[in-house]
N, C-alpha and C. Protein backbone atom coordinates (compact mmCIF):
# COMPACT_ATOMS: atom_id res chain seq x y z
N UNK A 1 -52.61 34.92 199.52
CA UNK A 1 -52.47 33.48 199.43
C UNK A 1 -51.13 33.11 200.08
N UNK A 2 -51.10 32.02 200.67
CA UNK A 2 -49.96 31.75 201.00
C UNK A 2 -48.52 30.87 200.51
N UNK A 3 -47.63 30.82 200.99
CA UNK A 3 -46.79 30.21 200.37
C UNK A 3 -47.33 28.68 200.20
N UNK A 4 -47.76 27.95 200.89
CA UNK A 4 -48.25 26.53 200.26
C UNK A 4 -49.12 26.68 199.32
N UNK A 5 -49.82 27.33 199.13
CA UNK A 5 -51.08 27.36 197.90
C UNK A 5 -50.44 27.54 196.72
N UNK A 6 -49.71 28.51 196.66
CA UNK A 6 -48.58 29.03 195.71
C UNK A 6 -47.54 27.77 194.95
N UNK A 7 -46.97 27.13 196.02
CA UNK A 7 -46.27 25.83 195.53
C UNK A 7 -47.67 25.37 194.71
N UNK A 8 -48.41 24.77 195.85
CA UNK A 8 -49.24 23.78 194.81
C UNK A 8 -49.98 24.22 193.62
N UNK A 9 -50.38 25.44 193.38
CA UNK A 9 -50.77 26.04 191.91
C UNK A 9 -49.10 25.45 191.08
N UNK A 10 -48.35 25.83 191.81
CA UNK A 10 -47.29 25.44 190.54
C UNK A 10 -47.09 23.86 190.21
N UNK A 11 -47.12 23.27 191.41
CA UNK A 11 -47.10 21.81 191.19
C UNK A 11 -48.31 21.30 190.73
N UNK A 12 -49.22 21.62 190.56
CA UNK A 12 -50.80 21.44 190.00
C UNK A 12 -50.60 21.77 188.28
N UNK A 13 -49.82 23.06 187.81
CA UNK A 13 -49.67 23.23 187.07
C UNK A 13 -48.69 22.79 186.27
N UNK A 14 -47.74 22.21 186.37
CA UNK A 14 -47.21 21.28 186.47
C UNK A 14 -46.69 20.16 186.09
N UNK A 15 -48.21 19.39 186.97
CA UNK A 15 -48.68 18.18 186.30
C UNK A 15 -49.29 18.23 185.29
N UNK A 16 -50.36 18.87 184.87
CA UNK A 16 -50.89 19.62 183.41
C UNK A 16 -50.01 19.22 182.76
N UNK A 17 -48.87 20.23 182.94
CA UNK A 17 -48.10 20.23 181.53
C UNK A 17 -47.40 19.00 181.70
N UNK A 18 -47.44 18.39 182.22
CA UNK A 18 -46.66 16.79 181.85
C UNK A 18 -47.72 15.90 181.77
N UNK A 19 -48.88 15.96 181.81
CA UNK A 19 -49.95 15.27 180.89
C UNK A 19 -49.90 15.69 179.71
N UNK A 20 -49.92 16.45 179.58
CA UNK A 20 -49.88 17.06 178.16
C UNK A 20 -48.58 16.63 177.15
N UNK A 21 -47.69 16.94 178.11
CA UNK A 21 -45.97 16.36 177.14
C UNK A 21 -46.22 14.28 176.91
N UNK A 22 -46.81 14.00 177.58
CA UNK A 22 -47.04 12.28 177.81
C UNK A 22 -47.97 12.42 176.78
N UNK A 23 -49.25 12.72 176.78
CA UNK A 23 -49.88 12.77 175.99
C UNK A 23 -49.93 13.24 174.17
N UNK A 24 -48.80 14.36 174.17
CA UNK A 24 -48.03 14.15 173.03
C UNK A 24 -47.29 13.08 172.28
N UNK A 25 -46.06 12.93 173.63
CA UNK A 25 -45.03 11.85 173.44
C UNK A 25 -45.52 10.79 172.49
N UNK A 26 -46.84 10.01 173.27
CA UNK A 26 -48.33 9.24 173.51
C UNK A 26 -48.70 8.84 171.99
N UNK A 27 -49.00 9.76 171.33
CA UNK A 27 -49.55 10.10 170.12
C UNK A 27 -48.65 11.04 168.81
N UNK A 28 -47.12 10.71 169.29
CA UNK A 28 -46.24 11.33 167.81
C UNK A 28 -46.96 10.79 166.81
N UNK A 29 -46.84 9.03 166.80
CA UNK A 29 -46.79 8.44 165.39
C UNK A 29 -48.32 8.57 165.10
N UNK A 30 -48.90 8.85 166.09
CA UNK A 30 -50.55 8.45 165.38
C UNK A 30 -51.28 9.46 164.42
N UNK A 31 -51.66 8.92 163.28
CA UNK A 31 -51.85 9.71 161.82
C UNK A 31 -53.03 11.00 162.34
N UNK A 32 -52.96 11.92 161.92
CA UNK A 32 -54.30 13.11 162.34
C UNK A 32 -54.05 13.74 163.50
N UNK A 33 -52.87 12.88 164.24
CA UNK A 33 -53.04 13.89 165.73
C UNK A 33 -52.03 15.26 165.86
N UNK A 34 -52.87 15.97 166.36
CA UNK A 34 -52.02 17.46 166.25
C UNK A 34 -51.79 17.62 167.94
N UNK A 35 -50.55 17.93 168.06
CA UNK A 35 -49.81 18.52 169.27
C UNK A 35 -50.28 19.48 170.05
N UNK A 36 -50.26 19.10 171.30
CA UNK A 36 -51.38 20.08 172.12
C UNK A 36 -50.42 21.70 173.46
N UNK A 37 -50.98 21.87 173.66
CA UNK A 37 -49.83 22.99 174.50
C UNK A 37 -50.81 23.54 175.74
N UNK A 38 -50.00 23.90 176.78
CA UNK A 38 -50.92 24.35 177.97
C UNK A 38 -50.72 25.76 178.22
N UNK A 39 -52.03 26.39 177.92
CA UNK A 39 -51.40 27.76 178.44
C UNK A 39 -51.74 27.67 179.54
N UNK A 40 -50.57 28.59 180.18
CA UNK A 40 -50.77 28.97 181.27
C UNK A 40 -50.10 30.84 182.03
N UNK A 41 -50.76 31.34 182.91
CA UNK A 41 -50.97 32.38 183.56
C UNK A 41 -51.03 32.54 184.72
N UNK A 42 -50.24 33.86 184.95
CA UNK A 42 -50.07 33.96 186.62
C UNK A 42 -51.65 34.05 187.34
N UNK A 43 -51.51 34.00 188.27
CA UNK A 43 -52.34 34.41 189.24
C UNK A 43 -52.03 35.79 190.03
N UNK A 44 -52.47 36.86 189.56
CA UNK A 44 -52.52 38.06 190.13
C UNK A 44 -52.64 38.00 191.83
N UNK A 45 -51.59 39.16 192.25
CA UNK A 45 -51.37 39.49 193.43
C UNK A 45 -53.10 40.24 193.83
N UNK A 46 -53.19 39.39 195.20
CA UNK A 46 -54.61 40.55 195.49
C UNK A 46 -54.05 41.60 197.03
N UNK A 47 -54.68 42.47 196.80
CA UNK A 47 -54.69 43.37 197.97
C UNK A 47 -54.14 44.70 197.16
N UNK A 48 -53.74 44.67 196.20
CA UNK A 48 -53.14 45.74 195.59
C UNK A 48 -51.83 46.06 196.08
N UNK A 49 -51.41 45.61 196.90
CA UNK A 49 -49.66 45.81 197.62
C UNK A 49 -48.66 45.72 196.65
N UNK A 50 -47.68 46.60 196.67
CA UNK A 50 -47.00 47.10 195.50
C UNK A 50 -45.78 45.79 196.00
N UNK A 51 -45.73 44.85 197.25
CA UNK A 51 -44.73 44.41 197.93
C UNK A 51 -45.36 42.68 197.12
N UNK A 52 -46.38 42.87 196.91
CA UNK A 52 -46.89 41.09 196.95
C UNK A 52 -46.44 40.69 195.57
N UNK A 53 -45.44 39.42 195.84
CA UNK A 53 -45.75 38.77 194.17
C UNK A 53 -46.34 38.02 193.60
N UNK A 54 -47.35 37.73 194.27
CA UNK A 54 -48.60 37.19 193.20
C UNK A 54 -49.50 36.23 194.11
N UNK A 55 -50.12 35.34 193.51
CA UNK A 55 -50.30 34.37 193.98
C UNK A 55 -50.43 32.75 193.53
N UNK A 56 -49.54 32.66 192.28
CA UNK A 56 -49.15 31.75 192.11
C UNK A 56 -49.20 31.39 190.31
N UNK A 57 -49.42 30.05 189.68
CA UNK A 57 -49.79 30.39 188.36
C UNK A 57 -50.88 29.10 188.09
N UNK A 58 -51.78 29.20 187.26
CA UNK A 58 -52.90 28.19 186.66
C UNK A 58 -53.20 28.47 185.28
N UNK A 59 -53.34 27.03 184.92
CA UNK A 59 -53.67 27.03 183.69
C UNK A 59 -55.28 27.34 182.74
N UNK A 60 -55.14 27.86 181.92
CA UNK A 60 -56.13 28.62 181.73
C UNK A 60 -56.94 27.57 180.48
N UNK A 61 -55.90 26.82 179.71
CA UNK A 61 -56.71 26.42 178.51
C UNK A 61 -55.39 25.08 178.31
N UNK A 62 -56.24 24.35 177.52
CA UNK A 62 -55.48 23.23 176.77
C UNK A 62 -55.57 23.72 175.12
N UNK A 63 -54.56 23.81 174.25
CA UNK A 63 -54.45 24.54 172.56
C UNK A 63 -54.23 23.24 172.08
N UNK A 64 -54.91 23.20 171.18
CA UNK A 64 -54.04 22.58 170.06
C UNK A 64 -53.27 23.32 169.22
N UNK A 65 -52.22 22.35 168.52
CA UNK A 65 -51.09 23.32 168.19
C UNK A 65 -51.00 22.56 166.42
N UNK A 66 -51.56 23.23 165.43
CA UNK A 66 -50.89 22.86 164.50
C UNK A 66 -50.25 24.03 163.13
N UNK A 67 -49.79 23.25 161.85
CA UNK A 67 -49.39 24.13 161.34
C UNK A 67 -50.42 24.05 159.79
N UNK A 68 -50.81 25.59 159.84
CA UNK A 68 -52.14 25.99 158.80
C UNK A 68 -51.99 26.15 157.43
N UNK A 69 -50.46 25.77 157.39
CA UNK A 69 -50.07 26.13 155.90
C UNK A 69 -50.85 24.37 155.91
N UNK A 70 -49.71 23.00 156.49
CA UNK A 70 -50.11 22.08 156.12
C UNK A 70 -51.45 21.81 155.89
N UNK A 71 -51.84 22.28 157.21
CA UNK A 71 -53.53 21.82 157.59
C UNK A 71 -54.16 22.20 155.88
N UNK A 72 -54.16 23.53 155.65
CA UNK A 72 -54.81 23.88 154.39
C UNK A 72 -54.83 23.45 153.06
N UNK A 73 -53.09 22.43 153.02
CA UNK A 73 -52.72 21.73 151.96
C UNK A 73 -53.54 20.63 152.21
N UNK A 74 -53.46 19.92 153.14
CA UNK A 74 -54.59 18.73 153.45
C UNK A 74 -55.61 18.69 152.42
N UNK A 75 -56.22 19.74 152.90
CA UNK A 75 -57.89 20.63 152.63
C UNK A 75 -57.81 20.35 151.17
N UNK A 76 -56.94 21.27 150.56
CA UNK A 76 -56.84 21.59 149.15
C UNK A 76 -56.85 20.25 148.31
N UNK A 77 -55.50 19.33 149.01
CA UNK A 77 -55.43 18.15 148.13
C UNK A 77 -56.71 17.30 148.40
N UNK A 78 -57.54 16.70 149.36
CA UNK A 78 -58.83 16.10 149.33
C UNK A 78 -59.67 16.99 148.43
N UNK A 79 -59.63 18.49 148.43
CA UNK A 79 -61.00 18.64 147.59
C UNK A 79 -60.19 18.10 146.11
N UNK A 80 -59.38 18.54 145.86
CA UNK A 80 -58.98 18.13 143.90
C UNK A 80 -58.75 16.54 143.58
N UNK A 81 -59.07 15.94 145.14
CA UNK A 81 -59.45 14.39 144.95
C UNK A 81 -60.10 14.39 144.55
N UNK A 82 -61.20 14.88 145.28
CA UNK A 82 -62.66 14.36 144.93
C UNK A 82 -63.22 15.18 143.56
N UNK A 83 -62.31 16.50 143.58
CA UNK A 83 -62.92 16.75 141.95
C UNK A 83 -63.06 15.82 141.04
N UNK A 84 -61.13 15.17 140.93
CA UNK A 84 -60.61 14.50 139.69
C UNK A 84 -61.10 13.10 139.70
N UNK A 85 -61.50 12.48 141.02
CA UNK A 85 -62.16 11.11 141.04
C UNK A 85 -63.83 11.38 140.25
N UNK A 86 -64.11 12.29 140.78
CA UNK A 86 -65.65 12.45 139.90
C UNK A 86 -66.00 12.52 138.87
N UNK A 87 -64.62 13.08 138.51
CA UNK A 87 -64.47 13.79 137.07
C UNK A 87 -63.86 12.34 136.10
N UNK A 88 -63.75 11.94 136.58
CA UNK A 88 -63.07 10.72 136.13
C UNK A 88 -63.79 9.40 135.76
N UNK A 89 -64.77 9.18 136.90
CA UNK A 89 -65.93 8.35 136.66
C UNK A 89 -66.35 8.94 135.31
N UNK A 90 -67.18 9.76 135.73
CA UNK A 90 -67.95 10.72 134.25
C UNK A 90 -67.09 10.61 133.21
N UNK A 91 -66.36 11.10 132.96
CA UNK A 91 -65.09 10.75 132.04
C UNK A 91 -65.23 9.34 131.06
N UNK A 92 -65.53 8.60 132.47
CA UNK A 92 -64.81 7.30 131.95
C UNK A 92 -66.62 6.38 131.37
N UNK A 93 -67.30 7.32 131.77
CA UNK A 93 -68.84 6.14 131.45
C UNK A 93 -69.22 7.17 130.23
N UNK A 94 -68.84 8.60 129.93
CA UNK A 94 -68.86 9.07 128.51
C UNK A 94 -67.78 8.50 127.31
N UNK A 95 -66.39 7.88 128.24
CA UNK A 95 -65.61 7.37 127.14
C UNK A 95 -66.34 6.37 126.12
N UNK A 96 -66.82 5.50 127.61
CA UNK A 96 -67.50 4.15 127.36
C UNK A 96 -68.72 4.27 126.14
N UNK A 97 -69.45 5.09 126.11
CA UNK A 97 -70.51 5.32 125.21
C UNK A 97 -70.65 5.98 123.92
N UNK A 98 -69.08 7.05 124.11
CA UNK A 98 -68.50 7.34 122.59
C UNK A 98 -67.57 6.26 122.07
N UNK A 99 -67.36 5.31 122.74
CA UNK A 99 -66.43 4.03 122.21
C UNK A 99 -66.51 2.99 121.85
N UNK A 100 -68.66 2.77 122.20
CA UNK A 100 -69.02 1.74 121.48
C UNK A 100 -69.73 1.64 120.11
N UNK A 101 -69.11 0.69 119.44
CA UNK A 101 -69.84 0.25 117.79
C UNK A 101 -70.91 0.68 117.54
N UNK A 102 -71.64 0.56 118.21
CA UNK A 102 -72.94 0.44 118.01
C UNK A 102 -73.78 1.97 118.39
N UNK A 103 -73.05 2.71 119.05
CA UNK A 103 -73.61 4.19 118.90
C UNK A 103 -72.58 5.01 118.97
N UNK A 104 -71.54 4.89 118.68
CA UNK A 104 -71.21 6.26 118.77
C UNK A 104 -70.58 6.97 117.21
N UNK A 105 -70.31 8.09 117.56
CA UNK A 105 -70.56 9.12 116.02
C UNK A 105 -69.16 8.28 115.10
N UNK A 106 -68.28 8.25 115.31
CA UNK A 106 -67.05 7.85 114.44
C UNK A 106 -67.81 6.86 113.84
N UNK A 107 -68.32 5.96 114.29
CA UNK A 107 -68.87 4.66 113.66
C UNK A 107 -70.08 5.04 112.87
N UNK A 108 -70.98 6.01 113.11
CA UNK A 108 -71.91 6.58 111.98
C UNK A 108 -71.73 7.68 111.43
N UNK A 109 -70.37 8.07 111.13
CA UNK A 109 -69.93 8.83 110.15
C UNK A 109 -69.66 8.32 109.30
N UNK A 110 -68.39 7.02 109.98
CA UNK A 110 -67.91 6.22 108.69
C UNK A 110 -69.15 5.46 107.60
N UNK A 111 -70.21 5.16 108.30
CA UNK A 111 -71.30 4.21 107.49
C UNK A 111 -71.74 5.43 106.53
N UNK A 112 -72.20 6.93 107.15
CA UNK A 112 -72.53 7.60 106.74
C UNK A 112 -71.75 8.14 105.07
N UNK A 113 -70.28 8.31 105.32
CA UNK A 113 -69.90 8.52 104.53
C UNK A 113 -69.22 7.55 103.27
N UNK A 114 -69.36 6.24 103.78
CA UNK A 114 -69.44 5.33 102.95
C UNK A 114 -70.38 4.65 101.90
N UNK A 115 -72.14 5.61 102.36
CA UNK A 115 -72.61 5.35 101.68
C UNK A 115 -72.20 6.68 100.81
N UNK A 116 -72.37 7.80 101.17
CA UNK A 116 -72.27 8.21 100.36
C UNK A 116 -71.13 8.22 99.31
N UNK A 117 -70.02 7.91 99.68
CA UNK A 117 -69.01 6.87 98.06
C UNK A 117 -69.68 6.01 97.75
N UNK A 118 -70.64 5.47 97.88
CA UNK A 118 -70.76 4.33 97.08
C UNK A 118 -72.06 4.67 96.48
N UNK A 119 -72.68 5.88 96.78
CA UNK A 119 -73.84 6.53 95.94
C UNK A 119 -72.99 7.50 95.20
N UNK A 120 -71.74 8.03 94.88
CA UNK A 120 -70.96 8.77 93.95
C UNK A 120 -70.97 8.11 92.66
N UNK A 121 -70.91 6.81 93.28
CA UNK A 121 -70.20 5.80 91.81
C UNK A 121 -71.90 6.11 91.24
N UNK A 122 -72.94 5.45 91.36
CA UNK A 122 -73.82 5.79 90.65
C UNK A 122 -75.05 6.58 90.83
N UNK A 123 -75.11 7.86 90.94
CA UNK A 123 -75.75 8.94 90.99
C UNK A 123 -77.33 8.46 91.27
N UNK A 124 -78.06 7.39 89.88
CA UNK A 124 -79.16 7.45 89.38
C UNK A 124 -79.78 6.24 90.18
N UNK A 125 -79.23 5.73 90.72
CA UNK A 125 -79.35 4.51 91.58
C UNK A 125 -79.94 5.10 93.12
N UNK A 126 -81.35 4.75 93.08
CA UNK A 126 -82.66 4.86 93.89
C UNK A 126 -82.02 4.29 95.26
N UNK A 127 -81.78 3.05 95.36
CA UNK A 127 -81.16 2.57 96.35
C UNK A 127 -80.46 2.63 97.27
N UNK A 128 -78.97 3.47 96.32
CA UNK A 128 -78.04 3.87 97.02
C UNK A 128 -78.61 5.26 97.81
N UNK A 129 -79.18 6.17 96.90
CA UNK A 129 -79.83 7.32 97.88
C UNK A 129 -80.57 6.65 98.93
N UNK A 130 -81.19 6.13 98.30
CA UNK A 130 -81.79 5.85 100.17
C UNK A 130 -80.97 5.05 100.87
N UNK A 131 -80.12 4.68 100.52
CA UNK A 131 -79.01 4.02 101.68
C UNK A 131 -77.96 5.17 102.50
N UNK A 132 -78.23 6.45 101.63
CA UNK A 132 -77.63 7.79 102.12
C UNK A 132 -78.62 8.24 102.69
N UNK A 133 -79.92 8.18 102.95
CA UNK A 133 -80.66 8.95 103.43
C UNK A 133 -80.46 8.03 104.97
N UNK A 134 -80.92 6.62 104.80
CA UNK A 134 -81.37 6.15 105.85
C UNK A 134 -79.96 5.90 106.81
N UNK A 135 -78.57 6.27 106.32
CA UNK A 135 -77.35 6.34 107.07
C UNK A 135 -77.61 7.53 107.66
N UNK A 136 -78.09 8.42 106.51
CA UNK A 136 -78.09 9.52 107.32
C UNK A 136 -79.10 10.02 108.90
N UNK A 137 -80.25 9.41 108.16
CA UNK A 137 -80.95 9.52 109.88
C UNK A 137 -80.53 8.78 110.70
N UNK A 138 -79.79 7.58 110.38
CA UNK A 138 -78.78 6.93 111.68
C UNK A 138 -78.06 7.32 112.64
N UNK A 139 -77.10 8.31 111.53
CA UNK A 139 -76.14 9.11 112.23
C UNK A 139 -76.82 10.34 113.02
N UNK A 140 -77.81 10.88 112.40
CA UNK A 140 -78.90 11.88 113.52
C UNK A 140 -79.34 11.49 114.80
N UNK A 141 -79.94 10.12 114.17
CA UNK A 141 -80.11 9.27 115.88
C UNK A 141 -79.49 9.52 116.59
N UNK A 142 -77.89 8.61 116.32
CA UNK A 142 -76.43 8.73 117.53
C UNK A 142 -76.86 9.71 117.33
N UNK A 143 -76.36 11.28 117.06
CA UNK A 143 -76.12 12.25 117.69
C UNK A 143 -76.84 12.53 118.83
N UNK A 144 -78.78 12.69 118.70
CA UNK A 144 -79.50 12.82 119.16
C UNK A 144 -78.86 11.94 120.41
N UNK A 145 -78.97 10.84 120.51
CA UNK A 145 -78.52 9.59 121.80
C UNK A 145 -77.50 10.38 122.84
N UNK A 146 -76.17 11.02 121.37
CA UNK A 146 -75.05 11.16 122.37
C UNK A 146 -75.66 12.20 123.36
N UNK A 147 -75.92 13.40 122.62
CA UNK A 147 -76.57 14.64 123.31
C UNK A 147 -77.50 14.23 124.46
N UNK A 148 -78.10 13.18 124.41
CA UNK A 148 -79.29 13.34 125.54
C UNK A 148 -78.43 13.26 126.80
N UNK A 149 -77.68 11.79 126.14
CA UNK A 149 -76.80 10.90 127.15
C UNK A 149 -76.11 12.13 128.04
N UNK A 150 -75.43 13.21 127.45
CA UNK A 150 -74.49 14.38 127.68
C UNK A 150 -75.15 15.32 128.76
N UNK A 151 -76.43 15.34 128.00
CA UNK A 151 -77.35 16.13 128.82
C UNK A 151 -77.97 15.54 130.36
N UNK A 152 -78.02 13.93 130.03
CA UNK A 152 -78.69 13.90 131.33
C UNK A 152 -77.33 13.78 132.57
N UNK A 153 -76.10 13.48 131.71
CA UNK A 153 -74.91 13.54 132.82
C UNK A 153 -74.58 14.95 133.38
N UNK A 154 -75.09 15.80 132.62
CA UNK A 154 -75.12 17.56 133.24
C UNK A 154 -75.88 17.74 134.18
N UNK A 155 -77.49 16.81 134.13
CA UNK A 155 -78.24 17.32 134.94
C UNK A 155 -77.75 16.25 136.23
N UNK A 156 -77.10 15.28 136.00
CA UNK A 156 -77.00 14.64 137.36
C UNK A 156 -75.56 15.49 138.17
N UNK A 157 -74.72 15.87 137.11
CA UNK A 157 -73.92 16.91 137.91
C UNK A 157 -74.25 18.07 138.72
N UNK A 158 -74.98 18.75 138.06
CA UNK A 158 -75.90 19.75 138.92
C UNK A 158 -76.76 19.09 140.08
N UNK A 159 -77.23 18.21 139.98
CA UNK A 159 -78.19 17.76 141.46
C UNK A 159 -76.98 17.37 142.07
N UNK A 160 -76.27 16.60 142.27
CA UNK A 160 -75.17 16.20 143.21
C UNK A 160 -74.43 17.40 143.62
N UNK A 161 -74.21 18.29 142.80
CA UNK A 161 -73.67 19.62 143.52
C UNK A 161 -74.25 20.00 144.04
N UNK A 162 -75.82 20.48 143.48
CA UNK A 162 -77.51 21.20 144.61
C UNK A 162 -76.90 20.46 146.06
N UNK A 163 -76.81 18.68 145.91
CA UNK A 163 -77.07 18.15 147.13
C UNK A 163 -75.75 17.92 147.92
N UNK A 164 -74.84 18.40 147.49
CA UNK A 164 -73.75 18.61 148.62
C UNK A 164 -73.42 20.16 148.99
N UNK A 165 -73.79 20.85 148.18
CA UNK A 165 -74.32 22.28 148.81
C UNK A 165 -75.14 22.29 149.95
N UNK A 166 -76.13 21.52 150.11
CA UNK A 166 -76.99 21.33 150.80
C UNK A 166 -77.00 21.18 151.95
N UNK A 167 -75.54 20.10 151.84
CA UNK A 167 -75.19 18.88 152.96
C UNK A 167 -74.20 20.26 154.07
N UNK A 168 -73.81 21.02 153.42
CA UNK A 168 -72.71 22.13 153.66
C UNK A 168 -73.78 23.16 154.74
């Protein structure tokens, strides 16, 4: 090859790398973008002459350049987002259903066990037993309710995992 070809591989190569430095420069502030690098490599001498030095240099690849510790922290902190956001919903629509009056167990314990003080005071009193009985299948109900409720939020956890397994 000759000496002009030689320049211009280098001035060819070159320009590369100052697209590349512009194109950095270009994109410091912009969020996600990772820094790019040019490799580049000689161009081997041909003829085998122990006298020739080469024939010039070209670039072989455009890299991106980043760093894998961060990159992986990225990774890590989005997935324990999306754990603790999920986990959190769920969380928060089981709070909701152990927190209302009207079904949840604290509130048919207390009825529960209020009848039964007030079937202590009189033993022989028909009434009050069945006001202990029928608290009592109340409070069986809620349970029954909470459990299903529990159960069907397990099974929707499992399909949403099946279906982002899936998606993977």
């Amino acid at each position: 090859m000759d000496m002009i070809n030689i320049g211009y591989s280098g001035a060819s190569t070159a320009q590369v790398e100052l697209n590349v430095t512009a194109q950095n420069t270009a994109n410091a502030m912009t969020t996600g973008y990772t820094r790019q690098v040019a490799e580049i490599s000689t161009i081997g001498a041909s003829g085998g002459s122990p006298n020739s030095a080469g024939n010039g240099v070209q670039v072989d690849s455009i890299r991106r350049v980043s760093n894998q510790y961060q990159v992986n922290q990225v990774w890590y902190a989005a997935s324990d987002y999306g754990y603790y956001s999920t986990q959190q919903g769920y969380l928060s629509q089981l709070e909701a259903v152990l927190s209302d009056d009207n079904s949840s167990l604290s509130g048919g314990f207390d009825n529960f066990f209020a009848a039964l003080n007030e079937a202590t005071t009189s033993p022989d009193d028909s009434a009050l037993r069945e006001q202990v009985i029928s608290e009592a299948g109340a409070l069986s109900l809620r349970i029954d309710n909470t459990l299903d409720y529990i159960d069907s939020q397990s099974t929707e956890i499992i399909s949403q995992q099946q279906a982002m397994v899936s998606q993977i």
